[in-house]
PDB file of N, CA and C in Angstrom:
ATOM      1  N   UNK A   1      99.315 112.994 101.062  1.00  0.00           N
ATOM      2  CA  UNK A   1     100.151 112.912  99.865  1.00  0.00           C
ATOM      3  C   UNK A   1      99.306 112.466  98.683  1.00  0.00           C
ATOM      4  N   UNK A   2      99.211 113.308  97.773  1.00  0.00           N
ATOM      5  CA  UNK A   2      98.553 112.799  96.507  1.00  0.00           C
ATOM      6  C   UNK A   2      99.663 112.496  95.057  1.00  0.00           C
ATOM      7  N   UNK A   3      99.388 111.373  94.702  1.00  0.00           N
ATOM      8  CA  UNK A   3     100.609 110.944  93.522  1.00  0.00           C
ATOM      9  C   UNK A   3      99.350 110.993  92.091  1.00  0.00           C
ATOM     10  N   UNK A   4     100.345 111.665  91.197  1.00  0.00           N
ATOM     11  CA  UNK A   4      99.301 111.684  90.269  1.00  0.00           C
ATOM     12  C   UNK A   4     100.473 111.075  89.221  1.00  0.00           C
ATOM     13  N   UNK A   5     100.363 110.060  88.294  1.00  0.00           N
ATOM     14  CA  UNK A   5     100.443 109.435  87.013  1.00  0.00           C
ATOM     15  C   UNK A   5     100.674 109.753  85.983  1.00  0.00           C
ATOM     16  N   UNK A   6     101.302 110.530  84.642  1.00  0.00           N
ATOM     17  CA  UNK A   6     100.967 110.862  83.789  1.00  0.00           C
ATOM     18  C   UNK A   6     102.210 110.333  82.627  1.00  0.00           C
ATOM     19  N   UNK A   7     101.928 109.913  81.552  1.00  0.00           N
ATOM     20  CA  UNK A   7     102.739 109.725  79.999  1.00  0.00           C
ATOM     21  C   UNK A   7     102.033 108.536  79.327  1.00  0.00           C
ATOM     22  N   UNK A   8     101.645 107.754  79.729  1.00  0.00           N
ATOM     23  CA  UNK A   8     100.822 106.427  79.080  1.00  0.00           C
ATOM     24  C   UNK A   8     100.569 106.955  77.920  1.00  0.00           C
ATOM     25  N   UNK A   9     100.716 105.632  77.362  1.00  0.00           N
ATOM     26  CA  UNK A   9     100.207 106.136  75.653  1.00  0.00           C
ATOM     27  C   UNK A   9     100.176 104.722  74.831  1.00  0.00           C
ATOM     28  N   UNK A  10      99.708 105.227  73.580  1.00  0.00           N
ATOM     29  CA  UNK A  10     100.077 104.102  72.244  1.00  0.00           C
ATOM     30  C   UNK A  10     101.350 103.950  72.206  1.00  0.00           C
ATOM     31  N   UNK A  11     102.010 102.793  72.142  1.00  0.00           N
ATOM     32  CA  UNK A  11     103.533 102.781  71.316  1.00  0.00           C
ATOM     33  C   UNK A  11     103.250 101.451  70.406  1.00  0.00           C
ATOM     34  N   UNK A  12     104.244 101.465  69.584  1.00  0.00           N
ATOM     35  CA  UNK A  12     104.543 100.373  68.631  1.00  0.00           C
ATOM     36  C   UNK A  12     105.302  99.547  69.755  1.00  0.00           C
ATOM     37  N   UNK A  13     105.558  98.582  69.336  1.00  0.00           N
ATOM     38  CA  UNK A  13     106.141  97.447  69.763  1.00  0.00           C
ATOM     39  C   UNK A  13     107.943  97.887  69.614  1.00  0.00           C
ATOM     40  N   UNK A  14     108.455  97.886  69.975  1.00  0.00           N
ATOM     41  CA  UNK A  14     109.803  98.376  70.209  1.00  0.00           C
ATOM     42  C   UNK A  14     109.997  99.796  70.718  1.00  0.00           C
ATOM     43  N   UNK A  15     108.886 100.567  70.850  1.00  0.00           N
ATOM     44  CA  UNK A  15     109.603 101.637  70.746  1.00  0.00           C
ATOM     45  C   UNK A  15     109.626 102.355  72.586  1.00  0.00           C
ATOM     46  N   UNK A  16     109.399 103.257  72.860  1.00  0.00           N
ATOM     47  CA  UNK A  16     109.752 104.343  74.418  1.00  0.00           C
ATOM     48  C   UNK A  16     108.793 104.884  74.898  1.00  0.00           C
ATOM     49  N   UNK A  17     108.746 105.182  76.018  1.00  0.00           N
ATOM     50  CA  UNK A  17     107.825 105.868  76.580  1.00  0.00           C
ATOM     51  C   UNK A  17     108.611 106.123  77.653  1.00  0.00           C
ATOM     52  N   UNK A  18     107.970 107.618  78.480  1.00  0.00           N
ATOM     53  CA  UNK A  18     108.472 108.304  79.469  1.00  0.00           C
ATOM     54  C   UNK A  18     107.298 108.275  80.643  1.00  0.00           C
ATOM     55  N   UNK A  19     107.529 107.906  81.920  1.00  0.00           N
ATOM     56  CA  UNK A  19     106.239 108.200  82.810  1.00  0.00           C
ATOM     57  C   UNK A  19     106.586 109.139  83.835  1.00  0.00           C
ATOM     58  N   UNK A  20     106.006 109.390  84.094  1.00  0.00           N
ATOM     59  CA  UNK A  20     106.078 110.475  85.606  1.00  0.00           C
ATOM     60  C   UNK A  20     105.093 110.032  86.606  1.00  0.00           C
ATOM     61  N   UNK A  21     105.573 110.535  87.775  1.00  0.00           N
ATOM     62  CA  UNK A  21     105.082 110.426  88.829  1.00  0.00           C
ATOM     63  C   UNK A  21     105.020 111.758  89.586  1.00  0.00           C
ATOM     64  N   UNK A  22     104.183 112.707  89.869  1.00  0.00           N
ATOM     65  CA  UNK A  22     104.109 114.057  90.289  1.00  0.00           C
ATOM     66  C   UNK A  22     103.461 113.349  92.011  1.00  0.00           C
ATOM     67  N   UNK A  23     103.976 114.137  92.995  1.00  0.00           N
ATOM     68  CA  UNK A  23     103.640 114.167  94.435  1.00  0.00           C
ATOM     69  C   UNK A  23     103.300 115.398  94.723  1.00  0.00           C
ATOM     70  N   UNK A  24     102.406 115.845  95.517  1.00  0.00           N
ATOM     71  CA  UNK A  24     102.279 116.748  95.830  1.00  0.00           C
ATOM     72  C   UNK A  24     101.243 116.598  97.432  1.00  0.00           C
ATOM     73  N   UNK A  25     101.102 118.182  97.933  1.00  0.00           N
ATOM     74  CA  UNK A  25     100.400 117.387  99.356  1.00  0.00           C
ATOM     75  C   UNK A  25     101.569 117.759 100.616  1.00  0.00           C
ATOM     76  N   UNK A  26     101.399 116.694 101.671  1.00  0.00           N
ATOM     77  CA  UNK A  26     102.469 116.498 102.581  1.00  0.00           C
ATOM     78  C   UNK A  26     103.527 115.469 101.809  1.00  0.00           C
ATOM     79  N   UNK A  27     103.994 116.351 100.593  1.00  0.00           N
ATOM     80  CA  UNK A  27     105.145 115.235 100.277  1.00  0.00           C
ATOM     81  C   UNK A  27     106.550 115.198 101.358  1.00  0.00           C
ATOM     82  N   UNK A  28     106.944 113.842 101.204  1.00  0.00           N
ATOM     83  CA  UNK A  28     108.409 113.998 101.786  1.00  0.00           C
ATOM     84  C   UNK A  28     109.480 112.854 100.739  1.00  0.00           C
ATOM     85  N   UNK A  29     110.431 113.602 100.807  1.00  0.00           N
ATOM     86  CA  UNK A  29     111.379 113.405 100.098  1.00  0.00           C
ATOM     87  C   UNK A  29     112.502 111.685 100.182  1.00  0.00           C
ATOM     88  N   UNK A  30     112.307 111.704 101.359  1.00  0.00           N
ATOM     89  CA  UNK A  30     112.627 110.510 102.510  1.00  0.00           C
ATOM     90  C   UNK A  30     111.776 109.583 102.596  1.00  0.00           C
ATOM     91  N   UNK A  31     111.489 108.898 101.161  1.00  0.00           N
ATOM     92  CA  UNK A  31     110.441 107.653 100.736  1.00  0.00           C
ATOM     93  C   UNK A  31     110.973 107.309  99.662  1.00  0.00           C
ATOM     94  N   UNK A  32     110.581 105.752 100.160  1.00  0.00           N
ATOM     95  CA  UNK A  32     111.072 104.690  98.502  1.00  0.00           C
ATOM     96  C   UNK A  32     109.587 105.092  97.948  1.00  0.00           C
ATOM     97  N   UNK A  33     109.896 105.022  96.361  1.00  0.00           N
ATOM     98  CA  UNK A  33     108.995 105.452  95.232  1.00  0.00           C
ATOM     99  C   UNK A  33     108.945 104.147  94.474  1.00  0.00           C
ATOM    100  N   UNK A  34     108.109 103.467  93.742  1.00  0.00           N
ATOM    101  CA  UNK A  34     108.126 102.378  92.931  1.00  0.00           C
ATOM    102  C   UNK A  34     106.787 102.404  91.798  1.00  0.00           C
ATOM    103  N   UNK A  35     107.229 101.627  91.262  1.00  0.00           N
ATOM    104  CA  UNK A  35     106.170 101.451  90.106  1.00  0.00           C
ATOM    105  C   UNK A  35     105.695 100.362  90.459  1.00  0.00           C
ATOM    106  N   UNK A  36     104.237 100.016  89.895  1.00  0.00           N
ATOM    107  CA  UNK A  36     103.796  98.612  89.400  1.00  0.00           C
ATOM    108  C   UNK A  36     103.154  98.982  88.117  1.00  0.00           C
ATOM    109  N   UNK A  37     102.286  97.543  88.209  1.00  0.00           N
ATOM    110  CA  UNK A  37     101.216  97.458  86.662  1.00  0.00           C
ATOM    111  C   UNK A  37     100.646  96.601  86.975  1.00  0.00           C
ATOM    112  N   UNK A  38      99.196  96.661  86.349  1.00  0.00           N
ATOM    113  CA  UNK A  38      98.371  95.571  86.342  1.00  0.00           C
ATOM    114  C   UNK A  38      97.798  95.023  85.273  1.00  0.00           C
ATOM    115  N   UNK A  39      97.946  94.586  84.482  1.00  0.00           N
ATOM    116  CA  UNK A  39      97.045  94.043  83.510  1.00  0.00           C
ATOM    117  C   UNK A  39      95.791  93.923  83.418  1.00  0.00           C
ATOM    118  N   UNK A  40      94.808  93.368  82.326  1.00  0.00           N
ATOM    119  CA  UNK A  40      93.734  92.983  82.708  1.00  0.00           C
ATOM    120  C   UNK A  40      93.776  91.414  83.171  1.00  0.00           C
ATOM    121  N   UNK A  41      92.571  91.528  84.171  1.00  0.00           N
ATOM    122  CA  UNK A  41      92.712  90.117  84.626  1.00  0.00           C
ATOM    123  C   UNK A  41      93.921  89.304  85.278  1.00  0.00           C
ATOM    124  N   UNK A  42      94.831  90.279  85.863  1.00  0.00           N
ATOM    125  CA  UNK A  42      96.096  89.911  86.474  1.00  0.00           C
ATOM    126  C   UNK A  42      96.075  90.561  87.792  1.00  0.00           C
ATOM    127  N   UNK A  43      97.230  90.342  88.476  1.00  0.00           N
ATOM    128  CA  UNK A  43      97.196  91.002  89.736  1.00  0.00           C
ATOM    129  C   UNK A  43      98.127  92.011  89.524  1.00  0.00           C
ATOM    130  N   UNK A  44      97.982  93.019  90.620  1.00  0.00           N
ATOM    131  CA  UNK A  44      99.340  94.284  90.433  1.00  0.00           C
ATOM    132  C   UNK A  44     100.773  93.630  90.796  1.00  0.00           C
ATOM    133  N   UNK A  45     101.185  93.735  89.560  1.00  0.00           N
ATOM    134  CA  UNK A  45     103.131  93.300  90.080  1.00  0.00           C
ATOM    135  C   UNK A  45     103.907  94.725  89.902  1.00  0.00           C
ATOM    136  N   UNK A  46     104.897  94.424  90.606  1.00  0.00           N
ATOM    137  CA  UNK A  46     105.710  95.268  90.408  1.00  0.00           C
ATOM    138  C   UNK A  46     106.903  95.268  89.472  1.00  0.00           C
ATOM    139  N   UNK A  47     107.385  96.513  89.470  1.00  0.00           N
ATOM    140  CA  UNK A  47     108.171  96.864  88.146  1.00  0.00           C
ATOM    141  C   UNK A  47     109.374  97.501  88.637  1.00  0.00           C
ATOM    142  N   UNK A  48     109.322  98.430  89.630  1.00  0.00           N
ATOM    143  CA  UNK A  48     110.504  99.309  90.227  1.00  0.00           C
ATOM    144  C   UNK A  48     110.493  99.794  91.079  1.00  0.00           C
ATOM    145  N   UNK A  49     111.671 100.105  91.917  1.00  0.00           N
ATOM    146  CA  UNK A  49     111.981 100.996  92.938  1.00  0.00           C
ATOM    147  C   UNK A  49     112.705 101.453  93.136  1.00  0.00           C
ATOM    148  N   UNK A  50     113.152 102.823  93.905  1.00  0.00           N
ATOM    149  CA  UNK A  50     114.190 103.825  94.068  1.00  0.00           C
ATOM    150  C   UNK A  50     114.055 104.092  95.402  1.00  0.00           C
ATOM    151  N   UNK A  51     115.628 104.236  95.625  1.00  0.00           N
ATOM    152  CA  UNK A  51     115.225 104.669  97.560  1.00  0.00           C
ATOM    153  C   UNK A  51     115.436 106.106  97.355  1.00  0.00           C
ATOM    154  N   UNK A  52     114.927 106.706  98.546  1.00  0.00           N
ATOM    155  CA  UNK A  52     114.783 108.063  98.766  1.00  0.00           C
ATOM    156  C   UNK A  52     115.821 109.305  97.978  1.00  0.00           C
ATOM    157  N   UNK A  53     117.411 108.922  98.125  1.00  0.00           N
ATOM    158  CA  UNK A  53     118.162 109.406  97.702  1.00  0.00           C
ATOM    159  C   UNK A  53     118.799 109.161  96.298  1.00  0.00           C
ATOM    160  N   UNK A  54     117.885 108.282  95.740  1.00  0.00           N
ATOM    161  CA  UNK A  54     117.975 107.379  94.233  1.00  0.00           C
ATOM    162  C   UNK A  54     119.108 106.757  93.750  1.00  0.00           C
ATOM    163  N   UNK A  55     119.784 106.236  95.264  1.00  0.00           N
ATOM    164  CA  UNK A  55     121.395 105.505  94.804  1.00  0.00           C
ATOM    165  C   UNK A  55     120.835 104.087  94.704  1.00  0.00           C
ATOM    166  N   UNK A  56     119.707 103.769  95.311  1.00  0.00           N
ATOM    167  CA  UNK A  56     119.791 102.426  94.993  1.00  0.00           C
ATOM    168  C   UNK A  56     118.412 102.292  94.375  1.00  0.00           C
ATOM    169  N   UNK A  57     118.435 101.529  93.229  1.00  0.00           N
ATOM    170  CA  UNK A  57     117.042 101.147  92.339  1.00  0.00           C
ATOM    171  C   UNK A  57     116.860  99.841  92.330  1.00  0.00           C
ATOM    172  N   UNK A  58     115.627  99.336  92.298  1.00  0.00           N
ATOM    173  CA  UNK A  58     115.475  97.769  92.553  1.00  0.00           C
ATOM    174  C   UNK A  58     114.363  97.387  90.668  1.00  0.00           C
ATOM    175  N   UNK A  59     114.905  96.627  90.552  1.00  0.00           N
ATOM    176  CA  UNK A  59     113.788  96.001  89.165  1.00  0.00           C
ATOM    177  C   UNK A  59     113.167  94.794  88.895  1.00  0.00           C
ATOM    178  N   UNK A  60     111.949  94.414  88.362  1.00  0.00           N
ATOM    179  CA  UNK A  60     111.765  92.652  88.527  1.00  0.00           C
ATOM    180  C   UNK A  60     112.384  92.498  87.298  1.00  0.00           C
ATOM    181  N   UNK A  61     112.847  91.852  86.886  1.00  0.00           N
ATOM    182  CA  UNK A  61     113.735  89.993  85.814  1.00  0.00           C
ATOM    183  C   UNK A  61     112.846  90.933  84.449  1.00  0.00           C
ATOM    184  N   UNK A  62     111.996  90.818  84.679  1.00  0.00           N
ATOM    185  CA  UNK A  62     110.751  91.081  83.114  1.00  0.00           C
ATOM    186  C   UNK A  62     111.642  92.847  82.620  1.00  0.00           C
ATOM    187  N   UNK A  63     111.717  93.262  83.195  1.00  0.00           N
ATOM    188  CA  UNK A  63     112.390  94.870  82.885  1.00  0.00           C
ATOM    189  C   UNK A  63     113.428  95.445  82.634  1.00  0.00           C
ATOM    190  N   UNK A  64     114.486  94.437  83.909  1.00  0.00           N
ATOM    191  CA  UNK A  64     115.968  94.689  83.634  1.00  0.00           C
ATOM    192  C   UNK A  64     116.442  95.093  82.040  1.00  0.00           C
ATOM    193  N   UNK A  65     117.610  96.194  82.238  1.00  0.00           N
ATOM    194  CA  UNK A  65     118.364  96.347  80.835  1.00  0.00           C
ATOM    195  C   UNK A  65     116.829  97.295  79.993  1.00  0.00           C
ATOM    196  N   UNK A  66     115.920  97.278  80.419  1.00  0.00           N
ATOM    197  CA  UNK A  66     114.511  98.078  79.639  1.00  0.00           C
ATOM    198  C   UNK A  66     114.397  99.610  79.951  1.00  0.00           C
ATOM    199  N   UNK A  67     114.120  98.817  81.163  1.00  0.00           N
ATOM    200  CA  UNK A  67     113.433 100.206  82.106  1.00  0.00           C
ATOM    201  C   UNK A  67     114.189 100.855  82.891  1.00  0.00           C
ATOM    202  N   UNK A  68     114.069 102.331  82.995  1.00  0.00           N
ATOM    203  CA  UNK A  68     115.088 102.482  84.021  1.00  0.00           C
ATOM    204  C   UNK A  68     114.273 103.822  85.087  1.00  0.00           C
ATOM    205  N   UNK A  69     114.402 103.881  86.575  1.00  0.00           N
ATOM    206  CA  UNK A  69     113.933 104.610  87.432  1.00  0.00           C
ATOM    207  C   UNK A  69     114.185 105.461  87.776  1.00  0.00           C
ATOM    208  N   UNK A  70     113.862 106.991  87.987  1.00  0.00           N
ATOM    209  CA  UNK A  70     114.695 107.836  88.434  1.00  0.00           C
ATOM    210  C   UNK A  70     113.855 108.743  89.459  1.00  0.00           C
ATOM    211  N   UNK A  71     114.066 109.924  89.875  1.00  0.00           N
ATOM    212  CA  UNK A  71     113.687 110.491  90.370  1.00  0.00           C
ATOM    213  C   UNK A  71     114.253 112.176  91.104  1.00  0.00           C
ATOM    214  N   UNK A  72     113.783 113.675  91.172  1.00  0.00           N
ATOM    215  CA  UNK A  72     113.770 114.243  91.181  1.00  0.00           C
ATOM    216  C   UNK A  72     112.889 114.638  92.608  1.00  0.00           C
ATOM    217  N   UNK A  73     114.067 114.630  93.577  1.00  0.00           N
ATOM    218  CA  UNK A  73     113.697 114.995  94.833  1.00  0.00           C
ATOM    219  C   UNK A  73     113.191 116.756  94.998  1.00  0.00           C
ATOM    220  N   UNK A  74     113.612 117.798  94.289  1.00  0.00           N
ATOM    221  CA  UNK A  74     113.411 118.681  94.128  1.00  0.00           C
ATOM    222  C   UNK A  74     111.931 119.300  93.641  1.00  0.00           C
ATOM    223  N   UNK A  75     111.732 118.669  92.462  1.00  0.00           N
ATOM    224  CA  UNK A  75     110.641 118.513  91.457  1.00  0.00           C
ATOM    225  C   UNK A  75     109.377 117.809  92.264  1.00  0.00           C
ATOM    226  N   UNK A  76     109.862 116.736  93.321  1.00  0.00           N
ATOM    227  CA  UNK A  76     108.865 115.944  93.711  1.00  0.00           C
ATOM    228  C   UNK A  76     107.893 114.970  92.373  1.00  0.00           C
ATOM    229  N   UNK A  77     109.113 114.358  91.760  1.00  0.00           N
ATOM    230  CA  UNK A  77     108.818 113.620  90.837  1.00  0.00           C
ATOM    231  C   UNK A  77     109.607 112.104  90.569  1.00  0.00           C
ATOM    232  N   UNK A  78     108.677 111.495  90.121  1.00  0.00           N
ATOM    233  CA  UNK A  78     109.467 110.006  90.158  1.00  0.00           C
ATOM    234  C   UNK A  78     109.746 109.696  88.440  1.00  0.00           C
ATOM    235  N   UNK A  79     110.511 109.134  87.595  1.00  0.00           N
ATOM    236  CA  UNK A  79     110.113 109.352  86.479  1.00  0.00           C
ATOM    237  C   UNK A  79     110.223 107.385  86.268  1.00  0.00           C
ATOM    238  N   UNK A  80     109.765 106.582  84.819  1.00  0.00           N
ATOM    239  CA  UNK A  80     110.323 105.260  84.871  1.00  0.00           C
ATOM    240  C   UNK A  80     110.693 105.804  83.125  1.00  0.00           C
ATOM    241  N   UNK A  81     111.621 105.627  82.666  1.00  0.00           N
ATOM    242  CA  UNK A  81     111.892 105.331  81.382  1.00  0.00           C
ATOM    243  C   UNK A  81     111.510 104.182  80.807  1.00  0.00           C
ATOM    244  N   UNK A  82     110.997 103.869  79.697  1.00  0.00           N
ATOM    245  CA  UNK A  82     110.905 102.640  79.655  1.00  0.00           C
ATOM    246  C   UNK A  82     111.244 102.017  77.589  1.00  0.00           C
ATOM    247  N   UNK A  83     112.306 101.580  77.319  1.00  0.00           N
ATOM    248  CA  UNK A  83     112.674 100.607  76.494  1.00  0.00           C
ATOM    249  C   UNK A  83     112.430  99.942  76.012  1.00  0.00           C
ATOM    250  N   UNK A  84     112.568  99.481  74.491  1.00  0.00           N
ATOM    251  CA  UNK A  84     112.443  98.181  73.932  1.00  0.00           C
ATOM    252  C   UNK A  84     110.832  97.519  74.084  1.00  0.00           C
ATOM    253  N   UNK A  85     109.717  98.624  74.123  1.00  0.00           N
ATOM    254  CA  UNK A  85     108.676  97.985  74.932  1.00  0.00           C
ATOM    255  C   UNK A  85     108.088  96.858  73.871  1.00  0.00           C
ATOM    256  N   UNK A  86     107.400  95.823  75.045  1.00  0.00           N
ATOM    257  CA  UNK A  86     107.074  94.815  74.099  1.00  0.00           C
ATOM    258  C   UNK A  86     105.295  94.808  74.248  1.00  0.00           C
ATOM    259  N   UNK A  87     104.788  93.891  73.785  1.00  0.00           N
ATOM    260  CA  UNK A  87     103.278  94.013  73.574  1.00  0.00           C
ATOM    261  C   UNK A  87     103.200  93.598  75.280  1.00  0.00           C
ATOM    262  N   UNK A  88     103.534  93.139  75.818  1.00  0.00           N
ATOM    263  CA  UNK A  88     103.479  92.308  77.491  1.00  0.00           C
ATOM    264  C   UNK A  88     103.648  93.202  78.221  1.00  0.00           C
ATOM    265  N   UNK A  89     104.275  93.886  77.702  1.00  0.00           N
ATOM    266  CA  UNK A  89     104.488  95.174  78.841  1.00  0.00           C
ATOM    267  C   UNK A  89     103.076  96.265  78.754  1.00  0.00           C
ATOM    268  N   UNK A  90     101.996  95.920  78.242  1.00  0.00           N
ATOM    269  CA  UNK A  90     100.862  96.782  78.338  1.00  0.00           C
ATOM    270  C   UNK A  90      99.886  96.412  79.490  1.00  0.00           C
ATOM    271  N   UNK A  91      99.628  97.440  79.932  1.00  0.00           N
ATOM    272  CA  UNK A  91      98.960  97.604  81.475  1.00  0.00           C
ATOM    273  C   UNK A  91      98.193  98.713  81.949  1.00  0.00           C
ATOM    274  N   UNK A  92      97.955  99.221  82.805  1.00  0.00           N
ATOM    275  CA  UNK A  92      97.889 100.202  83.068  1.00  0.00           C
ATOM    276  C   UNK A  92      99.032 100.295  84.109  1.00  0.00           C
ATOM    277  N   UNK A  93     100.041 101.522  84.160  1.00  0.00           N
ATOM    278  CA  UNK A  93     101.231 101.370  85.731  1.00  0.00           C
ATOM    279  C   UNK A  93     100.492 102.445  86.360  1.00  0.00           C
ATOM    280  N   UNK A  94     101.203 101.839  88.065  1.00  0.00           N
ATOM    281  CA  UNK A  94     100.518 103.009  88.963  1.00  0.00           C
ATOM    282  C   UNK A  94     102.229 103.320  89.748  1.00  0.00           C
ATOM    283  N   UNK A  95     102.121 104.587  90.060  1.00  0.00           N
ATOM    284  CA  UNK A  95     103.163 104.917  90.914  1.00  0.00           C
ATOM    285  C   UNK A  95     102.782 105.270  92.323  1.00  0.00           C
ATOM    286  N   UNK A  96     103.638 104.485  93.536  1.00  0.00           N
ATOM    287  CA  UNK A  96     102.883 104.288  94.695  1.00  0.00           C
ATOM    288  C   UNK A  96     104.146 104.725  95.679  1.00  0.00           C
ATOM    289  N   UNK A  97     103.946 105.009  96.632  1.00  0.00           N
ATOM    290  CA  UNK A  97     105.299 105.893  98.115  1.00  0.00           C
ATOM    291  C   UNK A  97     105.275 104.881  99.396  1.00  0.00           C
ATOM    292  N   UNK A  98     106.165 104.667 100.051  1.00  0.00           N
ATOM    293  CA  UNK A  98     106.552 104.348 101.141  1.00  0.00           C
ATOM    294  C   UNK A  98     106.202 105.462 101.965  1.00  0.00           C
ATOM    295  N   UNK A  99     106.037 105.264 103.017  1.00  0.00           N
ATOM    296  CA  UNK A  99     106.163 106.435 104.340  1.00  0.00           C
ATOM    297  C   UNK A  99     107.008 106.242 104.755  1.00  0.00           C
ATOM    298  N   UNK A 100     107.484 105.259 105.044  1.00  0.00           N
ATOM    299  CA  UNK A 100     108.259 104.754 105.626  1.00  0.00           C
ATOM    300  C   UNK A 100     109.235 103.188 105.281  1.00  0.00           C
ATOM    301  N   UNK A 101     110.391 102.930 105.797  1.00  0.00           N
ATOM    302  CA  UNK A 101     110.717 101.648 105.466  1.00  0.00           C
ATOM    303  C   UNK A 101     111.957 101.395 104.257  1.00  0.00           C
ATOM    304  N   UNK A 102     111.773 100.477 103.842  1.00  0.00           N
ATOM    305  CA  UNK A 102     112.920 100.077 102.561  1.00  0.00           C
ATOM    306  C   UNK A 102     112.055  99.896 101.309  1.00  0.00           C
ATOM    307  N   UNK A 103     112.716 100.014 100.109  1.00  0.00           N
ATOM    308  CA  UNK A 103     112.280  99.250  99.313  1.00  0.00           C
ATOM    309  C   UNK A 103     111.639  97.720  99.259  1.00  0.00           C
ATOM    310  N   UNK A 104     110.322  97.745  98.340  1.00  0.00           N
ATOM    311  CA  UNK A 104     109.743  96.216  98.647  1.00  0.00           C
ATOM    312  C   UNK A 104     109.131  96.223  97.282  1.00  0.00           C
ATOM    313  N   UNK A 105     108.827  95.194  97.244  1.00  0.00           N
ATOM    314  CA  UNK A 105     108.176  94.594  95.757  1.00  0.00           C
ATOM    315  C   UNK A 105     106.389  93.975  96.211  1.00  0.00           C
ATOM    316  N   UNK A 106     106.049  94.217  97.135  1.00  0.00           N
ATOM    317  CA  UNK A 106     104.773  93.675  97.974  1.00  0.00           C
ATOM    318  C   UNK A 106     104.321  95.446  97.246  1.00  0.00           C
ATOM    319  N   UNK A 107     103.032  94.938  97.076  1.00  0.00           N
ATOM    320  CA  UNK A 107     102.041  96.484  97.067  1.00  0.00           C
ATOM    321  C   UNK A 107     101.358  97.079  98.037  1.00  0.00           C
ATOM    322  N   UNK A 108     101.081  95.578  98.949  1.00  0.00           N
ATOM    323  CA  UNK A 108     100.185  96.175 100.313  1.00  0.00           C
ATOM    324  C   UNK A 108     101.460  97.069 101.196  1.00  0.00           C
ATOM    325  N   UNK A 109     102.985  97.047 101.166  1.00  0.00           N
ATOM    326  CA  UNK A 109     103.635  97.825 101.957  1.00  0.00           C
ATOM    327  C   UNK A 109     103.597  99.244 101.398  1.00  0.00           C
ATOM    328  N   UNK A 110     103.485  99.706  99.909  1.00  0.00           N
ATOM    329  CA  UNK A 110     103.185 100.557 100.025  1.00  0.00           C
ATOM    330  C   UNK A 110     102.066 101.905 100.288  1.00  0.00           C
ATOM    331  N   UNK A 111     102.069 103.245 101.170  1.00  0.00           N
ATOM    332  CA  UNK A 111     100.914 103.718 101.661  1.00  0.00           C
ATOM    333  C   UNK A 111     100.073 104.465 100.791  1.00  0.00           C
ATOM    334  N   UNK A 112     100.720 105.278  99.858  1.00  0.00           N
ATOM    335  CA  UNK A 112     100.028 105.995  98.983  1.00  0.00           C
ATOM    336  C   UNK A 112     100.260 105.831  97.336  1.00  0.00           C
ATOM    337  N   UNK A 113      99.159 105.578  96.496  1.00  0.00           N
ATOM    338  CA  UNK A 113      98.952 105.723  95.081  1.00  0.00           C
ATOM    339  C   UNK A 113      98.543 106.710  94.197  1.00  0.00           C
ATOM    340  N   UNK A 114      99.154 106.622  92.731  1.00  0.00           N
ATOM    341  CA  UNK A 114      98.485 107.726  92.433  1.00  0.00           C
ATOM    342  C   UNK A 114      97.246 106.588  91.717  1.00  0.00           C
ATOM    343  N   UNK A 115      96.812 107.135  90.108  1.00  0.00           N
ATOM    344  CA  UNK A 115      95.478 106.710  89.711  1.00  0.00           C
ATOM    345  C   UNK A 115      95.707 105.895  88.890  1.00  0.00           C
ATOM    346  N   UNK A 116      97.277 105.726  87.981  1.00  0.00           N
ATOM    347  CA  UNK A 116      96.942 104.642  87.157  1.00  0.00           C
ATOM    348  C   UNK A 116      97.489 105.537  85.712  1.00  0.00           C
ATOM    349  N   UNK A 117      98.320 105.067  85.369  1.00  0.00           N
ATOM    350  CA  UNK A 117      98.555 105.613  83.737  1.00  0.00           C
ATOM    351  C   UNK A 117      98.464 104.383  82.512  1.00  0.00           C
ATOM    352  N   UNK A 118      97.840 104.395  81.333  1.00  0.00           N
ATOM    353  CA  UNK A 118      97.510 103.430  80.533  1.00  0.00           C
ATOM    354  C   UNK A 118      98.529 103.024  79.797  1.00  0.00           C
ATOM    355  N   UNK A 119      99.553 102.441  79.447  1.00  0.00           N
ATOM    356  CA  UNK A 119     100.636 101.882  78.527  1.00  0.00           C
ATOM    357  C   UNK A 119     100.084 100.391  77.626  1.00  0.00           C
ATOM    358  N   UNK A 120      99.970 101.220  76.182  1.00  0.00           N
ATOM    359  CA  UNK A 120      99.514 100.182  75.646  1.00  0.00           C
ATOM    360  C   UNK A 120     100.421 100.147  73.752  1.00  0.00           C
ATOM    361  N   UNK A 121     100.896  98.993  74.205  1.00  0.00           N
ATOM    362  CA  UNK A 121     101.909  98.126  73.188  1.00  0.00           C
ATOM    363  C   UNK A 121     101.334  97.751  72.372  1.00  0.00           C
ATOM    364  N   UNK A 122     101.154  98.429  70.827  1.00  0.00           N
ATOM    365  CA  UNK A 122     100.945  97.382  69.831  1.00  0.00           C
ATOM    366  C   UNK A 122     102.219  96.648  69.022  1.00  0.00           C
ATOM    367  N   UNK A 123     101.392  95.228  68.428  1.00  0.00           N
ATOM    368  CA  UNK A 123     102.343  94.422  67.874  1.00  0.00           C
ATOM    369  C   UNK A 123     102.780  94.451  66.585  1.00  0.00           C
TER     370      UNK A 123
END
């Protein structure tokens, strides 16, 4: 399974951005999908998750009411909307798959990543 990343960009400080998550490979459809981010000099946290059938989405405290997760089982795409962005919210995000399992907020549970998309907030 290869996950590839793509929408990162410049934004102003309030304003949107759209990300994607493209799968391709031995994708399967029947995997939680999630986001993280890492900062510089920080560790990877997480940001979101969607279970397989995208009824249930999980978010950390920092995002709620911001961001929102979706996904396109068809397309083999994960998408994160993202809101109100603030300068803190700049990172690089990576979008990463379950093989298996539930939704989790740990990074080591998930098996595959893509490369990393750049989101960067000015103030």
């Amino acid at each position: 399974v290869q996950l590839q990343a793509y929408g990162g960009g410049l934004v102003q400080a309030g304003g949107s951005l759209r990300l994607s998550c493209a799968a391709s490979g031995r994708t399967f459809s029947s995997s939680v999908r999630g986001w993280f981010r890492q900062a510089p000099e920080k560790e990877r946290e997480f940001v979101a998750a969607i279970s397989w059938t995208g009824g249930f989405t999980y978010y950390a405290d920092f995002v709620k009411g911001r961001f929102t997760i979706s996904r396109d089982n068809a397309k083999n795409t994960m998408y994160l909307q993202m809101n109100s962005l603030e300068p803190e919210d700049t990172a690089v995000y990576y979008c990463a798959a379950r093989s298996r399992g539930s939704a989790s907020m740990a990074p080591m549970e998930y098996d595959y990543w893509g490369q990393g998309t750049q989101v960067t907030v000015s103030s």
